[in-house]
N, C-alpha and C. Protein backbone atom coordinates (compact mmCIF):
# COMPACT_ATOMS: atom_id res chain seq x y z
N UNK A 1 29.44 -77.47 43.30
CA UNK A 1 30.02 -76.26 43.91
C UNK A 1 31.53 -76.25 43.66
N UNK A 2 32.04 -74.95 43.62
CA UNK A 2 33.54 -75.22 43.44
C UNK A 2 33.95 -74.97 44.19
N UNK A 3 35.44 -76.03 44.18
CA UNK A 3 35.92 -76.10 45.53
C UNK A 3 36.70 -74.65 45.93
N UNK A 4 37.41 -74.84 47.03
CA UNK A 4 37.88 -73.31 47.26
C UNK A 4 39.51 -73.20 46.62
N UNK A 5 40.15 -74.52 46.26
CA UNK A 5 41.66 -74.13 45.62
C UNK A 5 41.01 -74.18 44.41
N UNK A 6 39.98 -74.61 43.72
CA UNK A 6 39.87 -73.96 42.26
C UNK A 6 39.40 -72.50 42.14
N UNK A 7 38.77 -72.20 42.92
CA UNK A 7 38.15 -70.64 43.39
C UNK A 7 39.57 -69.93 43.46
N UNK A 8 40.35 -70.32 44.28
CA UNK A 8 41.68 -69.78 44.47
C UNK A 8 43.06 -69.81 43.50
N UNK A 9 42.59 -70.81 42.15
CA UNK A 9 43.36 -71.14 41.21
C UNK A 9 42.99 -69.91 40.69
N UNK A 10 41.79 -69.87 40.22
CA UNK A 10 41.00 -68.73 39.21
C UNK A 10 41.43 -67.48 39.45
N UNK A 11 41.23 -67.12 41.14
CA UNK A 11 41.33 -65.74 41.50
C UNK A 11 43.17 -65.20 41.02
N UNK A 12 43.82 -66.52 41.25
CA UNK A 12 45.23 -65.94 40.51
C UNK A 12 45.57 -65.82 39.27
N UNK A 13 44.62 -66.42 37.97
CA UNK A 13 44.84 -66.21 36.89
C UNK A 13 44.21 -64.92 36.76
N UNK A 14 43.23 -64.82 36.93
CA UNK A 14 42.69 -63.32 36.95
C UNK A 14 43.59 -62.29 37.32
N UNK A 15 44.44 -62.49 38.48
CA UNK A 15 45.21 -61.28 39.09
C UNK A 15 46.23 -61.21 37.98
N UNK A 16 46.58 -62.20 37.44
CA UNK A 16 47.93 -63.00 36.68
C UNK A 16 47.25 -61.96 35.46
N UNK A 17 46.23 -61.76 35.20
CA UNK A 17 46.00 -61.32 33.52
C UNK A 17 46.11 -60.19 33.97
N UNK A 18 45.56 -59.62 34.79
CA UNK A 18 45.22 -57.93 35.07
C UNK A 18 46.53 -57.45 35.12
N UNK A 19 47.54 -57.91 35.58
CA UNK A 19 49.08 -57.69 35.85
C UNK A 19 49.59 -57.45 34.32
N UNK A 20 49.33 -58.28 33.54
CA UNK A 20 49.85 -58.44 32.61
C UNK A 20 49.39 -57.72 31.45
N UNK A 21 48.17 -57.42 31.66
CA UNK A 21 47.34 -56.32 31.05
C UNK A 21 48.25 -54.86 31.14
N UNK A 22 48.18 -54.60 32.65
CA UNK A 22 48.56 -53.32 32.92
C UNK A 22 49.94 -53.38 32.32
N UNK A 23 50.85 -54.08 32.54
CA UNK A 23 52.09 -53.89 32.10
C UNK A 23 52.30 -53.25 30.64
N UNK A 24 51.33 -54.68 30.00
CA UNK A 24 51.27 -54.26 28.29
C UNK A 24 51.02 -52.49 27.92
N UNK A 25 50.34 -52.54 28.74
CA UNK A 25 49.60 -50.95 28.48
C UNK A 25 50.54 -50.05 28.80
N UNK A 26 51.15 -50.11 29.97
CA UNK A 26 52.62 -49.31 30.21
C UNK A 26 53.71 -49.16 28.95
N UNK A 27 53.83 -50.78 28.56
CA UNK A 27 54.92 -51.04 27.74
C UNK A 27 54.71 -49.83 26.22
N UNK A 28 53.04 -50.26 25.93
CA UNK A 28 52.54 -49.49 24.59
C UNK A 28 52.51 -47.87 24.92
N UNK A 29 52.95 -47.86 26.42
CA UNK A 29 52.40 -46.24 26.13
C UNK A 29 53.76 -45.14 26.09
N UNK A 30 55.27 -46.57 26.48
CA UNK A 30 56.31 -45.94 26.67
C UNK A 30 57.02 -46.05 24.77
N UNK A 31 56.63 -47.39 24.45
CA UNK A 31 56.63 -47.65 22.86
C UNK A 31 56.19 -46.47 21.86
N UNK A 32 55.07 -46.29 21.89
CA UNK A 32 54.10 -44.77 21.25
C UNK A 32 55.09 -43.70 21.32
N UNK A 33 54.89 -43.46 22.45
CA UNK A 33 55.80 -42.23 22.60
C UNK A 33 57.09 -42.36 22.46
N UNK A 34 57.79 -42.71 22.61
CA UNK A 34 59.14 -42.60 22.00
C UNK A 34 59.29 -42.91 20.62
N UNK A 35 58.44 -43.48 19.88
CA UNK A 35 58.29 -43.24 18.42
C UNK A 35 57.93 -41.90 17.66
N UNK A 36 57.52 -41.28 19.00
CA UNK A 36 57.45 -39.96 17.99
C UNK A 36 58.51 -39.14 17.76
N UNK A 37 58.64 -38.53 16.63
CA UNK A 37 60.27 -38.27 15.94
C UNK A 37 60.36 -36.94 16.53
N UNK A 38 59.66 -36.08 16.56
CA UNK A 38 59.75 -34.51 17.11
C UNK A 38 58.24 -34.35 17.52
N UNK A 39 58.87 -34.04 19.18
CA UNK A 39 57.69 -34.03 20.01
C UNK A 39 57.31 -32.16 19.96
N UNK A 40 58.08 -31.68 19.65
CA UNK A 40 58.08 -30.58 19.96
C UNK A 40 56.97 -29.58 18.64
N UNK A 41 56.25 -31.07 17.30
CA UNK A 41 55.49 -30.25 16.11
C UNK A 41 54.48 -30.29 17.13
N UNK A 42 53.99 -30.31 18.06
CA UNK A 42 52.28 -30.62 18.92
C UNK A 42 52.35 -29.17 19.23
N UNK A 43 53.41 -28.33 19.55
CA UNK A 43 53.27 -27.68 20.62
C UNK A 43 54.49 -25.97 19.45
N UNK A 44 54.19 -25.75 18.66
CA UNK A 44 54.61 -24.19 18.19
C UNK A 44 54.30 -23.24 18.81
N UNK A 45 53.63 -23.07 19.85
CA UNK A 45 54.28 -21.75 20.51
C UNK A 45 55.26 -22.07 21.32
N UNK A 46 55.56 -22.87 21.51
CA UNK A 46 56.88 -23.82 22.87
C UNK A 46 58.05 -23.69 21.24
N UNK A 47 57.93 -23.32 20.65
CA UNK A 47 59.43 -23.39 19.67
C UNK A 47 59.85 -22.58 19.22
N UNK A 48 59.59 -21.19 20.17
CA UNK A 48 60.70 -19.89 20.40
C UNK A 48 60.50 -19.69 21.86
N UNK A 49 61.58 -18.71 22.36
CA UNK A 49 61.52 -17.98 23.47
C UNK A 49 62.55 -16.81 23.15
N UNK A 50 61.46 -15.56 23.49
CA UNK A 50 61.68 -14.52 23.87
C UNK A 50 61.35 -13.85 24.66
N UNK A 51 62.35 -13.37 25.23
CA UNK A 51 62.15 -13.06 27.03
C UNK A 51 63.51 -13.02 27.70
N UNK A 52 63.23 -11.29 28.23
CA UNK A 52 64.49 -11.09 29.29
C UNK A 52 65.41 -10.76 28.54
N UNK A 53 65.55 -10.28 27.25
CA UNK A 53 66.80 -10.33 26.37
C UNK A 53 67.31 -11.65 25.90
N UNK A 54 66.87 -12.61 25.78
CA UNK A 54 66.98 -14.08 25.58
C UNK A 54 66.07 -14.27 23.81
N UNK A 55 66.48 -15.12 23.24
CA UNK A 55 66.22 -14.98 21.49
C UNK A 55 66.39 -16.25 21.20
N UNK A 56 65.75 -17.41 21.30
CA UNK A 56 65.94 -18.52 21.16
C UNK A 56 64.85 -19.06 20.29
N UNK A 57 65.54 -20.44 19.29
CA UNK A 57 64.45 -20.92 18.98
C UNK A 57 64.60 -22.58 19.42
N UNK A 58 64.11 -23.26 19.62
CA UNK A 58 63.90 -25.25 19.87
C UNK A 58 64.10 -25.90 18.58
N UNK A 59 64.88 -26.96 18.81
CA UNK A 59 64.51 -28.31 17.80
C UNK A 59 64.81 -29.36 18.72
N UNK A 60 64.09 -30.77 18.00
CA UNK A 60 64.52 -31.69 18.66
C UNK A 60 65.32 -32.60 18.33
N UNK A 61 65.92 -33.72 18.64
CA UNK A 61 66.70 -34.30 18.52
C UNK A 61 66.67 -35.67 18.80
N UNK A 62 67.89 -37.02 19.15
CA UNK A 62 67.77 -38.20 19.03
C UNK A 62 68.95 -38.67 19.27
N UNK A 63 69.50 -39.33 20.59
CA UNK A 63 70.55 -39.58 21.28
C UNK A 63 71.44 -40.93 19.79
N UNK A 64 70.48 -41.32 18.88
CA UNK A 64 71.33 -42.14 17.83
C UNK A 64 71.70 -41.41 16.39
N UNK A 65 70.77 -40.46 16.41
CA UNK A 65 71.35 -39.37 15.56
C UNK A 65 72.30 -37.88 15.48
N UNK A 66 72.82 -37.98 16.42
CA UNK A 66 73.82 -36.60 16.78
C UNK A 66 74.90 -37.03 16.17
N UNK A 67 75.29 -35.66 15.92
CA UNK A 67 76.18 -35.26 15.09
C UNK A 67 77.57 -35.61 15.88
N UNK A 68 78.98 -35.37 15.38
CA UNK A 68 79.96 -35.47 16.19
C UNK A 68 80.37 -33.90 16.92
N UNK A 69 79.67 -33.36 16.09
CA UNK A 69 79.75 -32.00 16.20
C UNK A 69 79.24 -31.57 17.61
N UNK A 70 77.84 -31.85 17.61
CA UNK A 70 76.91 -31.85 18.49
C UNK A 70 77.29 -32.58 19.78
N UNK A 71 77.59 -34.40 19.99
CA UNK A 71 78.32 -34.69 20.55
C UNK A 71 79.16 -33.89 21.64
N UNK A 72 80.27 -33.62 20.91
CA UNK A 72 81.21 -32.37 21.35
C UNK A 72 80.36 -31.31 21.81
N UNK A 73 79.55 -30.74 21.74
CA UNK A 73 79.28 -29.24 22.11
C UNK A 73 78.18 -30.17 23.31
N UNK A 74 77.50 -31.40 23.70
CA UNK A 74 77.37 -31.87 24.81
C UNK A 74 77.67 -32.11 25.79
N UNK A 75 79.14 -32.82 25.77
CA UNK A 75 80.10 -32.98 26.08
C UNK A 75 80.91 -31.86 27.06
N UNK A 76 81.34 -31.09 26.24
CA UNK A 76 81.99 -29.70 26.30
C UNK A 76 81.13 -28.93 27.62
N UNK A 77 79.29 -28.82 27.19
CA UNK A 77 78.53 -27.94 28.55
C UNK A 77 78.53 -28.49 29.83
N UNK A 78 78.49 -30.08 29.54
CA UNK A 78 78.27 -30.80 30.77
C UNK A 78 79.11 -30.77 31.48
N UNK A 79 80.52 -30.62 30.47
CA UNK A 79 81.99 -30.54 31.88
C UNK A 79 81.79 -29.33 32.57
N UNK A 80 81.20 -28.34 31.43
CA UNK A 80 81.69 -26.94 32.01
C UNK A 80 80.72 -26.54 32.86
N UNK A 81 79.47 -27.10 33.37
CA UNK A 81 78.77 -26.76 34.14
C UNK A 81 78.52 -27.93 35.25
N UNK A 82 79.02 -29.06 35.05
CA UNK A 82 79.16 -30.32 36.31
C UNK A 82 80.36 -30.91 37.02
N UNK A 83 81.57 -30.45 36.14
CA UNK A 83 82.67 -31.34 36.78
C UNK A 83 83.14 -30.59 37.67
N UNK A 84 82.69 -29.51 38.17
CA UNK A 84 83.11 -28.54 39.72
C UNK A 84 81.99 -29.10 40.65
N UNK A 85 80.92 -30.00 40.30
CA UNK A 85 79.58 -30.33 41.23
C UNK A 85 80.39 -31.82 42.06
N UNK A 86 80.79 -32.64 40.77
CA UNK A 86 81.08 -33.85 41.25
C UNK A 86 82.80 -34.16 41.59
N UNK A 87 83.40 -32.80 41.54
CA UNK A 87 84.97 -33.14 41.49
C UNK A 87 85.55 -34.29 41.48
N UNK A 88 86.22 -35.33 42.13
CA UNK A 88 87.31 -36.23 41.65
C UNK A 88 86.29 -37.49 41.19
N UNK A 89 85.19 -37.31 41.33
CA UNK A 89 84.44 -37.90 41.13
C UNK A 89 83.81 -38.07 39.30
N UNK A 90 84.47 -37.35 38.54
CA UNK A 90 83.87 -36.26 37.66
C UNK A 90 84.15 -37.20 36.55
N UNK A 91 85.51 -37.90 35.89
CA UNK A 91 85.92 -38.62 35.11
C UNK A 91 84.99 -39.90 34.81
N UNK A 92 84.34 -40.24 36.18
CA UNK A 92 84.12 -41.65 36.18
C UNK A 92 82.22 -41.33 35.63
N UNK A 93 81.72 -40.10 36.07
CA UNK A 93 80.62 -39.82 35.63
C UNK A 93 80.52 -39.37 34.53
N UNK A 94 81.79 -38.84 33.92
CA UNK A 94 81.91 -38.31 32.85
C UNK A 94 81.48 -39.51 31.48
N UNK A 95 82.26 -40.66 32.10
CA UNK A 95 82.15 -41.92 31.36
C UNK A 95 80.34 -42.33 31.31
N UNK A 96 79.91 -42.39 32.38
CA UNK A 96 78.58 -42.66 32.38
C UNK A 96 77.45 -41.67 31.60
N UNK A 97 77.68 -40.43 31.51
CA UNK A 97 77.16 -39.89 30.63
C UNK A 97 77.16 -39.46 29.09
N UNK A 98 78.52 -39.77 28.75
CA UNK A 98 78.68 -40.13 26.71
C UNK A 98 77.99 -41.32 26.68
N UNK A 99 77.70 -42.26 27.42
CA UNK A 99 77.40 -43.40 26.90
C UNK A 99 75.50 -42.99 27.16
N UNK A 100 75.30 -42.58 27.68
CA UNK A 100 73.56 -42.30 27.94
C UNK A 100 73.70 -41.26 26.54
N UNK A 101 74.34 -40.18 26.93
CA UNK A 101 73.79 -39.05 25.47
C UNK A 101 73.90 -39.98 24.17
N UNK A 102 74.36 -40.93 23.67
CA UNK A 102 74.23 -41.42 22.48
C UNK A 102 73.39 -42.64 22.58
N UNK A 103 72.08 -43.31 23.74
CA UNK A 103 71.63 -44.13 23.59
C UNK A 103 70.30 -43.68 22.59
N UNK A 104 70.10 -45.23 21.93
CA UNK A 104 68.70 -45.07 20.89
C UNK A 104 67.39 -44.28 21.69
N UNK A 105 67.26 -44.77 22.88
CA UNK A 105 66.38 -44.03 23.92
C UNK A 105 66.48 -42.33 23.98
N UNK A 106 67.29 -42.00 24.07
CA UNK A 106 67.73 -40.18 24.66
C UNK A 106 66.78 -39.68 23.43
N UNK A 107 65.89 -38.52 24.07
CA UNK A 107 65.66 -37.35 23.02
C UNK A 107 66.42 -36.22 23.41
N UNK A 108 65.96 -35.76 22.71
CA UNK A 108 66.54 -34.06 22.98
C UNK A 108 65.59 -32.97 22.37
N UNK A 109 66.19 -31.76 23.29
CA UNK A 109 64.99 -30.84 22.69
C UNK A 109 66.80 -29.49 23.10
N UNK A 110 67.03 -29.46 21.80
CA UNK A 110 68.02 -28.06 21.56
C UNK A 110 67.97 -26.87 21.79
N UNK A 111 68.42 -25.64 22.20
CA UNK A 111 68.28 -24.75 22.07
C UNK A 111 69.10 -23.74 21.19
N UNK A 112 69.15 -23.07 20.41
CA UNK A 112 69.67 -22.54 19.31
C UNK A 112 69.21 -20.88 19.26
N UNK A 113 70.19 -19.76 19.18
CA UNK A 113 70.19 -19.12 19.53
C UNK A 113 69.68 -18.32 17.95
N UNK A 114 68.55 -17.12 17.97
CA UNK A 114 68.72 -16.88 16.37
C UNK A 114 69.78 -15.78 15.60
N UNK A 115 70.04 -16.24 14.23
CA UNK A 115 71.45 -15.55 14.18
C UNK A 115 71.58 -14.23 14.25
N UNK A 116 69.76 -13.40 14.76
CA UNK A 116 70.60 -11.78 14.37
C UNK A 116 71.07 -11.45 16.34
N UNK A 117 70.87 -12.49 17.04
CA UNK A 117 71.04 -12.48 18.53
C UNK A 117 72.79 -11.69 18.58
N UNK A 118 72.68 -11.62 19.72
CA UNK A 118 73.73 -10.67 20.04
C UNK A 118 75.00 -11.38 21.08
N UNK A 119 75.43 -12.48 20.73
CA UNK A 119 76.05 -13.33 21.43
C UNK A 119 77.06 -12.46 22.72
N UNK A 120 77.08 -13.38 24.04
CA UNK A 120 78.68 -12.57 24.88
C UNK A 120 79.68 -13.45 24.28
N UNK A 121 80.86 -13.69 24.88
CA UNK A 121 82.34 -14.24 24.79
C UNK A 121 81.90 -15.99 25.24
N UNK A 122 81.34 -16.00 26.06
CA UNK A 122 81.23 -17.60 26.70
C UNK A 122 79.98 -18.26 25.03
N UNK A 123 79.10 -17.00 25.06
CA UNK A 123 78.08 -18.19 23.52
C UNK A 123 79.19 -18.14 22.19
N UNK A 124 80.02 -17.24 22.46
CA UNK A 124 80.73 -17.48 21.29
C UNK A 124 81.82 -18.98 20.98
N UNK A 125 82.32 -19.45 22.08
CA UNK A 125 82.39 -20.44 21.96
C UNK A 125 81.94 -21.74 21.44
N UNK A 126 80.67 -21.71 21.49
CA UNK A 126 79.78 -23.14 20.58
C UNK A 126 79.49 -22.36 19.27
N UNK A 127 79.81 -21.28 18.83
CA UNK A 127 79.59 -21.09 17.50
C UNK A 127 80.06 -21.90 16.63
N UNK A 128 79.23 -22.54 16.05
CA UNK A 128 79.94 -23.59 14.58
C UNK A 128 80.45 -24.79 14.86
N UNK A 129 80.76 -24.95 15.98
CA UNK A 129 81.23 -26.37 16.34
C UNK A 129 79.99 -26.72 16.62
N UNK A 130 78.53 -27.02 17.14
CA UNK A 130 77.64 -27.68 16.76
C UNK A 130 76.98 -27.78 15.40
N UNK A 131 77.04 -27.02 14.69
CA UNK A 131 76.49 -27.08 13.20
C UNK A 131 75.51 -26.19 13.13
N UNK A 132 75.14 -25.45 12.47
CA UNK A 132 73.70 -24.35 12.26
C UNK A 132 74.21 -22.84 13.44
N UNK A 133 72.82 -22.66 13.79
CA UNK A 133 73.18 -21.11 14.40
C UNK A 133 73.54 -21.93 16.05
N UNK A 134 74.67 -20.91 16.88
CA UNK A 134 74.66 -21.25 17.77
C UNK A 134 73.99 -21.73 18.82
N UNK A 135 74.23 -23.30 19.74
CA UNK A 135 73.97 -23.60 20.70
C UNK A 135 73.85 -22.78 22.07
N UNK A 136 72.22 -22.72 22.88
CA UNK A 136 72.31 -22.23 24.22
C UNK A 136 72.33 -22.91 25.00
N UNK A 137 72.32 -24.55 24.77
CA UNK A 137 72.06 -25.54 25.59
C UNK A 137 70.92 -26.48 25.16
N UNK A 138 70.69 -27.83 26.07
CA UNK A 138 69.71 -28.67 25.68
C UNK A 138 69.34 -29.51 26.64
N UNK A 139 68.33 -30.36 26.47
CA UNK A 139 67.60 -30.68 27.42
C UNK A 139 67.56 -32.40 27.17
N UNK A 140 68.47 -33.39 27.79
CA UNK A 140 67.91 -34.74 27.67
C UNK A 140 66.79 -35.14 28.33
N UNK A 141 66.40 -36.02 28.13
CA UNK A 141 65.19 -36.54 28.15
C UNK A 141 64.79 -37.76 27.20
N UNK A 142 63.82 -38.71 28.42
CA UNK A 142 63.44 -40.21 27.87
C UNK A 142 62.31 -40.31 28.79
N UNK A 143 61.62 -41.43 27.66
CA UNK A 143 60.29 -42.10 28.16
C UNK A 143 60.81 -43.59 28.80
N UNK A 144 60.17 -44.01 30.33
CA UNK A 144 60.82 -44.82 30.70
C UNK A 144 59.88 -45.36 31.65
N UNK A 145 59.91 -46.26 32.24
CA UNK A 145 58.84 -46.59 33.76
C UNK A 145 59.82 -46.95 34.59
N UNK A 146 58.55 -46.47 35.83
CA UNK A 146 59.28 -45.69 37.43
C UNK A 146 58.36 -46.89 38.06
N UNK A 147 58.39 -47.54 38.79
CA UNK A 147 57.92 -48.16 39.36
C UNK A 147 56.17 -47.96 39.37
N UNK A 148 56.42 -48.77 37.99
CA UNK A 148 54.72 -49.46 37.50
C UNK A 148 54.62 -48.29 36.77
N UNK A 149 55.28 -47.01 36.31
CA UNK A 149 54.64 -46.20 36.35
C UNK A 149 55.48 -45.38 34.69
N UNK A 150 54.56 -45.13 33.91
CA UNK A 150 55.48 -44.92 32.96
C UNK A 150 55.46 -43.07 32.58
N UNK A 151 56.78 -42.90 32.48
CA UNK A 151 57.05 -41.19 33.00
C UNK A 151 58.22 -40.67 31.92
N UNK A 152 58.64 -39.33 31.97
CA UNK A 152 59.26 -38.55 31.49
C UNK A 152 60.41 -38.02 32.80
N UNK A 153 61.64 -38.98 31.91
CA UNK A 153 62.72 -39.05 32.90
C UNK A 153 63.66 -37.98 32.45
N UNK A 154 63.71 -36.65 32.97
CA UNK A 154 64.91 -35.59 32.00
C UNK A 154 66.39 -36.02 32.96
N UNK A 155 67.07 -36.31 31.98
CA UNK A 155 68.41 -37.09 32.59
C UNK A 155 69.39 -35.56 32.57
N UNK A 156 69.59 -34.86 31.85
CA UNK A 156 69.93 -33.27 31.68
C UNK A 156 69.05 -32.04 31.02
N UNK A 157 69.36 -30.74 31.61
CA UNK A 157 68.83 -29.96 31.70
C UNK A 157 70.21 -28.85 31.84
N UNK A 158 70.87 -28.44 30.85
CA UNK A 158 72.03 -27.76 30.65
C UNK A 158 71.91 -26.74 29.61
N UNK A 159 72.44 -25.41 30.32
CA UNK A 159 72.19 -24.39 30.03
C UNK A 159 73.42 -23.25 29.57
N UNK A 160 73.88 -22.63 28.69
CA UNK A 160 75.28 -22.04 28.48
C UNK A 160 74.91 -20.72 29.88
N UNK A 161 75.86 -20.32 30.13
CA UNK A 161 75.79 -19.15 31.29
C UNK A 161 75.15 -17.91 30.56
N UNK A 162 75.33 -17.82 29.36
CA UNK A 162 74.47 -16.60 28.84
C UNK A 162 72.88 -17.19 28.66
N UNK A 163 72.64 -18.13 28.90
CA UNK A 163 71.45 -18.52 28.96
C UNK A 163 70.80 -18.47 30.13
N UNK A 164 71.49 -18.54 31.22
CA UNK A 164 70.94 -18.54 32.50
C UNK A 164 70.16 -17.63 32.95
N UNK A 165 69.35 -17.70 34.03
CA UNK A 165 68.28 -16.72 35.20
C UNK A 165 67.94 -15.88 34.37
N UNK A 166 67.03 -16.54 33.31
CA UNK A 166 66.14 -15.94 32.41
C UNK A 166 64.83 -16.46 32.08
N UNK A 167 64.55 -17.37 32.69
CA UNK A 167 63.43 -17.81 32.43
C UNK A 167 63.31 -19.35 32.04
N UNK A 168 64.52 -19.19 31.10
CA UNK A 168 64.36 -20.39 29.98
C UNK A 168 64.50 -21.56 30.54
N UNK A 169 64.66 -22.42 31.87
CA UNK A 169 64.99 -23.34 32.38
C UNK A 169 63.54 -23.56 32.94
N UNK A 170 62.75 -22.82 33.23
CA UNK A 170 61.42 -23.23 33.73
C UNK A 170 60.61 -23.04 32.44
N UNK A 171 60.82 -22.57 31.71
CA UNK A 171 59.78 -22.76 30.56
C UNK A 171 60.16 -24.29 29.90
N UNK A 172 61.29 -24.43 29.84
CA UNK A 172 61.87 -26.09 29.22
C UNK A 172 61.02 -27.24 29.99
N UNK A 173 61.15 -26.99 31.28
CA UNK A 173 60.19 -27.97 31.88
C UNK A 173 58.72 -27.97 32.09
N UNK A 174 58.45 -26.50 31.64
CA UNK A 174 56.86 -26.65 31.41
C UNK A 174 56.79 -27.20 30.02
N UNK A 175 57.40 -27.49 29.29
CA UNK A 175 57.28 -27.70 27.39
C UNK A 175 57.36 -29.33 28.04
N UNK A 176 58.22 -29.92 28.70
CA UNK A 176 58.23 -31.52 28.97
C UNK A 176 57.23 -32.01 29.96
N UNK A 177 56.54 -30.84 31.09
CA UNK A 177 55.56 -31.56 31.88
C UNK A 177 53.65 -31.44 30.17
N UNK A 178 53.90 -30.40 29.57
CA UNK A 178 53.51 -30.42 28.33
C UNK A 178 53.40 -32.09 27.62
N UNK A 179 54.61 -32.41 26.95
CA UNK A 179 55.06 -33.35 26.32
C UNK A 179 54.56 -34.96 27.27
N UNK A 180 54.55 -34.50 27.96
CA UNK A 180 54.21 -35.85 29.51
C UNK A 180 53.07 -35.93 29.08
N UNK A 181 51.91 -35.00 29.45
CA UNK A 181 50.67 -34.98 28.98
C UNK A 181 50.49 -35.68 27.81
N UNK A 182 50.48 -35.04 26.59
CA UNK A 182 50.56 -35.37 25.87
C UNK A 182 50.62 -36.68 25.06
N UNK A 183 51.71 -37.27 25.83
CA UNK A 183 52.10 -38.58 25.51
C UNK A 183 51.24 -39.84 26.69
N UNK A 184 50.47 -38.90 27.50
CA UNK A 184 49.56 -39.82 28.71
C UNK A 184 50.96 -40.46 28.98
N UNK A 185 51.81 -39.86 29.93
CA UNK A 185 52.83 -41.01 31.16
C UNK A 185 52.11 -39.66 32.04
N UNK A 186 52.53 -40.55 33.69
CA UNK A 186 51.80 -40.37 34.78
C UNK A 186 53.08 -39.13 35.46
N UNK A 187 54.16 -38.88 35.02
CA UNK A 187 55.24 -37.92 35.95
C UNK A 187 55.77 -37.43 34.84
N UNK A 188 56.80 -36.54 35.43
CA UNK A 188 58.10 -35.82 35.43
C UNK A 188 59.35 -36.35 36.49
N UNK A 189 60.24 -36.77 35.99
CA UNK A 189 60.98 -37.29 36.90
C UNK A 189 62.75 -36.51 36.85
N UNK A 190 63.11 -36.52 37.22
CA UNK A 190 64.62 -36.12 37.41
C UNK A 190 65.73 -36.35 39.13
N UNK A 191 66.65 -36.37 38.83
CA UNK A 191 67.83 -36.77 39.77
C UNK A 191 68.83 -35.51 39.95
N UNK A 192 68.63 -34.65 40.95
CA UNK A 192 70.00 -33.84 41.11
C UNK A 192 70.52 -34.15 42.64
N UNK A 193 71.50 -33.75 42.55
CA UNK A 193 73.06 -33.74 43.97
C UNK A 193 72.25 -32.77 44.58
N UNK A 194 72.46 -33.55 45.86
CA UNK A 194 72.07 -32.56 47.27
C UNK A 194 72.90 -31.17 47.46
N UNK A 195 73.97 -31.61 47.31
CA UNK A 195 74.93 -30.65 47.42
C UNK A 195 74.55 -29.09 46.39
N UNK A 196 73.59 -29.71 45.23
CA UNK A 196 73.79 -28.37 43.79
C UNK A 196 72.21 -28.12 44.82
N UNK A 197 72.96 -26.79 45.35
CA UNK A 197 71.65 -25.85 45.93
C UNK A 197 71.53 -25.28 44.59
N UNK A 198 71.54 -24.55 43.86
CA UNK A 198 70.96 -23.68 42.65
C UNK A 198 69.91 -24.62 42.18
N UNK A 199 70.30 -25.69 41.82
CA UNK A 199 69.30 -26.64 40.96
C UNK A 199 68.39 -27.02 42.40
N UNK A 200 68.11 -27.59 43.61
CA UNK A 200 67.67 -28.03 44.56
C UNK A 200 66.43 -26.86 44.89
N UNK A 201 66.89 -25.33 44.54
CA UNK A 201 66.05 -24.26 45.06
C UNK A 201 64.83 -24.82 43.47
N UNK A 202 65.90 -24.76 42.92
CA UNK A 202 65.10 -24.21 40.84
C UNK A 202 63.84 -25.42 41.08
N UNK A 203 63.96 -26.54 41.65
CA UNK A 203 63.26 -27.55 40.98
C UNK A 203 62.12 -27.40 41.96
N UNK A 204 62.71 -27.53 43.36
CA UNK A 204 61.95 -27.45 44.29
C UNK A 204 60.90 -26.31 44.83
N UNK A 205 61.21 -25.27 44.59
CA UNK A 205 60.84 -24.29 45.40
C UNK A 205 60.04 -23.51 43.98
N UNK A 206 60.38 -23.12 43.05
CA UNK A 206 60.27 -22.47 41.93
C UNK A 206 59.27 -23.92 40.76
N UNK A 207 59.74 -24.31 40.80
CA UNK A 207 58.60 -25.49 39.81
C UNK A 207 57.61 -26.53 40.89
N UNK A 208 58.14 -26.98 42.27
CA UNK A 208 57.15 -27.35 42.75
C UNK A 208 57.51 -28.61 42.88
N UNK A 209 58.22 -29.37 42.79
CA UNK A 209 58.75 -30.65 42.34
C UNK A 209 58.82 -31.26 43.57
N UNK A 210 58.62 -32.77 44.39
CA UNK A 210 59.03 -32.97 45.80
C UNK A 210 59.83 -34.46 45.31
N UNK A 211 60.84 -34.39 46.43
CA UNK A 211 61.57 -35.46 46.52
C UNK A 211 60.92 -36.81 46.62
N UNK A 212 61.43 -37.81 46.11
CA UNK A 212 61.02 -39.59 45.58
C UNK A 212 62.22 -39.71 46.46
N UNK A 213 62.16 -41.01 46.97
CA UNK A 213 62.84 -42.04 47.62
C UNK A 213 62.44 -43.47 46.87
N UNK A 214 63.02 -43.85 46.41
CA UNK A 214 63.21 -45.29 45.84
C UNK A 214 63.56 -46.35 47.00
């Protein structure tokens, strides 16, 4: 008969493999997917939007391949639409986010406006300084695990003001709860300031999204 600490040896190698099992499987499923170069060939009707007077088309992208150009026109939206959220606070986050937009991890999914579009004064600004037809904004995003749990973390979601309350911010996140699928991870995940009611209503109330506590 076996005794009960070998019974009890066993029952922990067993737990010990299953652990280690699951992990692997997490690890391969965050590996897979982030190997894919453009998530966005699965899914061609998700790579225009028209709607509302809005004329856009998608590409994707790769936080180790951007341009300096591009860079800059990242750079440039994020101040102009966050450093009034986080005021004196703004420099030091500022630092924390060039260094995420250029990690090997970051994708991106662009938005690019098409050239017979009818730009205002604010889209005229990213004309040509990103490269190709003008920038409307873009969407970071990474494959990552959340406790045990491997998910689609959008780190930004930035939009030029002529892009705005048109639609295009909830269709972006239906194209990534899309892309989630797709890639079999278990969420959608994201982080905004209590304080940014616009984004707090958008995520919550309008997409459905409920608050995580870590």
């Amino acid at each position: 008969m076996e005794s009960k600490r070998a019974q009890n040896s066993k029952e922990k190698k067993i737990r010990r493999k299953e652990v280690l099992e699951k992990k692997k499987a997490i690890d391969d499923t965050i590996k897979k997917a982030a190997a894919v170069k453009d998530h966005l060939a699965s899914f061609p009707p998700f790579c225009q939007y028209n709607r509302n007077g809005l004329s856009v088309y998608l590409e994707s992208g790769s936080g180790d391949q951007l341009s300096s150009l591009i860079k800059k026109y990242i750079q440039n939206l994020l101040k102009a639409n966050m450093e009034g959220m986080y005021g004196s606070e703004w420099p030091m986050e500022e630092k924390v986010k060039r260094r995420e937009m250029i990690a090997p991890e970051a994708r991106y999914i662009f938005v690019r406006e098409f050239p017979n579009s009818t730009p205002d004064e604010k889209s005229l600004k990213a004309d040509e300084k990103a490269g190709g037809d003008r920038l409307a904004g873009f969407v970071h995003y990474r494959f990552i695990v959340e406790e045990d749990v491997p998910v689609v973390y959008v780190y930004e979601l930035q939009l030029e003001s002529c892009a705005q309350g048109k639609g295009l911010g909830k269709f972006l996140m239906q194209l990534i709860e899309l892309i989630a699928r797709k890639n079999q991870v278990g969420a959608v995940m994201l982080t905004v300031q209590k304080t940014n009611v616009a984004a707090m209503n958008f995520y919550m109330n309008k997409l459905r999204f409920y608050t995580y506590v870590t």
